[in-house]
Protein backbone atom coordinates (compact mmCIF):
# COMPACT_ATOMS: atom_id res chain seq x y z
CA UNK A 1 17.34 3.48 30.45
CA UNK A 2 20.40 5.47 29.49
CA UNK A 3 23.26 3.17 28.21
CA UNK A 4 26.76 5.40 28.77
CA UNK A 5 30.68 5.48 29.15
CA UNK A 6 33.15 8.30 30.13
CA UNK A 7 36.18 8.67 28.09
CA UNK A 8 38.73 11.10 28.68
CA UNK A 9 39.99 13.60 26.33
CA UNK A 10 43.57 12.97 25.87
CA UNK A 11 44.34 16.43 25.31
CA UNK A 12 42.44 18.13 28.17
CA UNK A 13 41.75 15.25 30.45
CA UNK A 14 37.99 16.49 30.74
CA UNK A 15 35.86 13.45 31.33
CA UNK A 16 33.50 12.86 27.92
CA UNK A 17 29.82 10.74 28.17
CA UNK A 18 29.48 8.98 25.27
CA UNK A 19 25.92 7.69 24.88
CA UNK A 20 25.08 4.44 23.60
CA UNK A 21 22.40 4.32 20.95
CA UNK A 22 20.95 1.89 18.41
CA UNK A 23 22.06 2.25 15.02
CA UNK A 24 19.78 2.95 11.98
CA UNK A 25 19.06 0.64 9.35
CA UNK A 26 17.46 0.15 5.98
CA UNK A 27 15.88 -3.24 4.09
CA UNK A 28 14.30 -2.90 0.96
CA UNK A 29 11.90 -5.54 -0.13
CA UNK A 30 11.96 -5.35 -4.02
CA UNK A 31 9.00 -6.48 -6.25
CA UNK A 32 10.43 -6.92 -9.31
CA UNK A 33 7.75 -7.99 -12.32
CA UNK A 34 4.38 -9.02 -12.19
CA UNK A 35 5.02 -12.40 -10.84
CA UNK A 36 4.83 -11.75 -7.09
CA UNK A 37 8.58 -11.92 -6.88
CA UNK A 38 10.54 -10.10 -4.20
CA UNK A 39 14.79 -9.93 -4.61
CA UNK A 40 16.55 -11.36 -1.58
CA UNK A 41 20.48 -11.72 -1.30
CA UNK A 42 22.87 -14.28 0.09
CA UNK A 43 25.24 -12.21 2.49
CA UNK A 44 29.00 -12.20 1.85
CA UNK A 45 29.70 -10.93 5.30
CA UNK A 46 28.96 -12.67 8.71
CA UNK A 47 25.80 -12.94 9.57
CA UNK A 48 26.55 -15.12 6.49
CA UNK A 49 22.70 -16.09 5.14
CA UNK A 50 19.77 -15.04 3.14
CA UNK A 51 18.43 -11.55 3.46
CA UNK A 52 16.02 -8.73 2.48
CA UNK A 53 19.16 -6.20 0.67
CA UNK A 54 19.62 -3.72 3.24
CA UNK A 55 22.10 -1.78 5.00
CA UNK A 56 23.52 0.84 7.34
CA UNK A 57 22.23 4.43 6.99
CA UNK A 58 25.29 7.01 6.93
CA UNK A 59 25.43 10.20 8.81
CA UNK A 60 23.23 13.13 7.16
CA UNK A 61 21.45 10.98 4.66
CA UNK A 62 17.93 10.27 4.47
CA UNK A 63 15.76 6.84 5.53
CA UNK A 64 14.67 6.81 2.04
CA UNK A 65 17.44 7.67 0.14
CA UNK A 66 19.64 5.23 2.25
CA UNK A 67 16.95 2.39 0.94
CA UNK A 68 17.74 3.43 -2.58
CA UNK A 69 21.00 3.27 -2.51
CA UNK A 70 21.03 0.21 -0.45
CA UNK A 71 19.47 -1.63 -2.80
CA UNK A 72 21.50 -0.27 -5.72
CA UNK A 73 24.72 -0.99 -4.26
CA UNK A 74 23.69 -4.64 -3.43
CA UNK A 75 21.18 -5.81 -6.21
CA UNK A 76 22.22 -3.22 -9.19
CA UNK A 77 18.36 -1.65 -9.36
CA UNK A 78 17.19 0.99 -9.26
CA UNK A 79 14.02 0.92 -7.17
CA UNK A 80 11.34 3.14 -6.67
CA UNK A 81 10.05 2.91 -2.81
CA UNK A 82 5.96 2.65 -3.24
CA UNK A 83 5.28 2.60 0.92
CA UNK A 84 6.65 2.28 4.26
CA UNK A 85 6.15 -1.19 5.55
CA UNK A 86 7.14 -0.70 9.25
CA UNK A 87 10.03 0.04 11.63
CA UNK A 88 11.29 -2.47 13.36
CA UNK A 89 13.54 -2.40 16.59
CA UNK A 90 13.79 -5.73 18.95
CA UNK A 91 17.32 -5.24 20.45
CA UNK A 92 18.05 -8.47 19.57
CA UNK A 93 17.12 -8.66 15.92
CA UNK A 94 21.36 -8.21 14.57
CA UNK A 95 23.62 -10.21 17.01
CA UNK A 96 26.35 -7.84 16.10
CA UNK A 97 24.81 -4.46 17.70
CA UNK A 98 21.38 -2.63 18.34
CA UNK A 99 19.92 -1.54 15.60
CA UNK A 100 16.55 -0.06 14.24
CA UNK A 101 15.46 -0.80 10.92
CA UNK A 102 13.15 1.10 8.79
CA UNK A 103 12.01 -1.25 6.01
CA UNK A 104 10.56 -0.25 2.58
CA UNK A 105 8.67 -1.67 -0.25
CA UNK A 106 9.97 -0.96 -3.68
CA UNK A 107 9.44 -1.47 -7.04
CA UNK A 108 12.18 -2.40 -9.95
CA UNK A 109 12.69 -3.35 -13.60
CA UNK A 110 15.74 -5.29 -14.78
CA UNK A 111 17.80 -8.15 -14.02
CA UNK A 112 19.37 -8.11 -9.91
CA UNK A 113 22.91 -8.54 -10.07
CA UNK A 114 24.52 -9.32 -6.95
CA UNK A 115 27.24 -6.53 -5.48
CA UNK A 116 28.90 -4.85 -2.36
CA UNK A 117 27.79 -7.14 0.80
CA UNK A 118 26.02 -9.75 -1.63
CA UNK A 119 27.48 -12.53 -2.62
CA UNK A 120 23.80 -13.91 -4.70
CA UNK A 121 20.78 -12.62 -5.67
CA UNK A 122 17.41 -14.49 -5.51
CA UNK A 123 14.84 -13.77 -6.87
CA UNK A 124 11.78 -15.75 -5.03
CA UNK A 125 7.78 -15.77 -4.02
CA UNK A 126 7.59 -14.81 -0.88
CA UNK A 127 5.47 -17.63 0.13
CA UNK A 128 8.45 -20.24 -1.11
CA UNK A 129 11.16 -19.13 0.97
CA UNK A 130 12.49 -22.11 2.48
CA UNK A 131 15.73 -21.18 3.69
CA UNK A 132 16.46 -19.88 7.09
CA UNK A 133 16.37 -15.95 7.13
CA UNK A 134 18.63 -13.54 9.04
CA UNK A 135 18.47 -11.04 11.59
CA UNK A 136 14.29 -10.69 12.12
CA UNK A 137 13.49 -10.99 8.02
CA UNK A 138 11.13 -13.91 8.42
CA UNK A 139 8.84 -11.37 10.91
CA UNK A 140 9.28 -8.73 8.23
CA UNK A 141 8.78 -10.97 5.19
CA UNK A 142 5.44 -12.31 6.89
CA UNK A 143 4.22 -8.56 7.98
CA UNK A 144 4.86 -8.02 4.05
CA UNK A 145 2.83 -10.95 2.81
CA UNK A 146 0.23 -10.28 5.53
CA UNK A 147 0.13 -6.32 3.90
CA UNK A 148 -0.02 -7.43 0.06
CA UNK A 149 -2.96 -9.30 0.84
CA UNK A 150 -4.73 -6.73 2.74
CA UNK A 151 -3.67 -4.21 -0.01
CA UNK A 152 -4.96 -6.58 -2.82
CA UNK A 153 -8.46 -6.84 -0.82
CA UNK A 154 -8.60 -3.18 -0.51
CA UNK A 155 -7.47 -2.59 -4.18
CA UNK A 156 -10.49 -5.54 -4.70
CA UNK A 157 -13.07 -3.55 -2.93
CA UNK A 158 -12.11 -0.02 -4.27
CA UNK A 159 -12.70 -1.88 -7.44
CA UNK A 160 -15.73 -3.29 -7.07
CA UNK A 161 -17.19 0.25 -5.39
CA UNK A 162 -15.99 1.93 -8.67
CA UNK A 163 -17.85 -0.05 -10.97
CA UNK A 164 -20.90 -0.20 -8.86
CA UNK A 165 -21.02 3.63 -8.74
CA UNK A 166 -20.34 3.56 -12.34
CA UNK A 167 -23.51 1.28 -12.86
CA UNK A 168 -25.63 3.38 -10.98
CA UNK A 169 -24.31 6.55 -12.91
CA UNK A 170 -25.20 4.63 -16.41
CA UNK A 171 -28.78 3.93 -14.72
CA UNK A 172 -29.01 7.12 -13.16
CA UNK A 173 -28.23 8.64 -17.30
């Protein structure tokens, strides 16, 4: 379904359609340390709340440079993304306006300071998030947790498979 308006140019009177389209969007979930931790923010701006540091991507810049400076502008790292955790577009996720988000992991060293459309930074377990979460962050925040653990199991197995082909090498010797 095509969402549309005419303007008219006020120079030429020619009738203009102007399409309506969702907007792009970056979040950035940060692991910062060994601990587990992830870096959320409390926003400054309405939808006032916590949140994964994210923001709006500008016109001719990359998904993945958007993320990085995202999360620079808002947390003060400097973040390395390490995978693509999923896109995610329910119309209603932002009350303000459509909008499809492409959401990263990253890694980071250092000490989160908060800036631009943070007011805080918190640095948290995922798993002891208590407060309320805006736009669709508690979906994304659980797809993440749900994704470490799966990554951990495979890392587990990989592991294990290593050192049982490097037994059977040794045996093999």
């Amino acid at each position: 379904m095509s969402t549309y308006k005419y303007i008219t140019c006020p120079k030429c009177g020619t009738r203009i359609r102007v399409y309506k389209n969702p907007v792009p969007t970056v979040d950035v979930i940060i692991e910062l340390g060994h601990k587990g931790e992830i870096v959320l923010i409390k926003r400054r701006n309405p939808p006032l709340g916590l949140a994964i540091p994210g923001g709006f991507v500008d016109y001719g810049e990359r998904v993945e440079d958007a993320a990085v400076r995202e999360a620079r502008e808002e947390t003060g790292l400097n973040v390395k993304l390490k995978y693509l955790l999923g896109v995610y577009s329910d119309p209603k996720r932002d009350s303000r306006l459509h909008t499809i988000s492409t959401v990263f992991v990253a890694s980071a060293k250092g000490k989160p300071q908060a800036g631009d459309d943070a007011k805080e930074v918190v640095v948290i377990s995922p798993d002891a998030i208590t407060d309320p979460l805006c736009f669709d962050h508690k979906q994304i925040i659980s797809d993440y947790i749900k994704a470490s653990s799966s990554k951990k199991q495979d890392l587990s197995s990989r592991v294990k498979a290593s050192q049982e082909n490097e037994g059977k090498l040794k045996k093999a010797n």
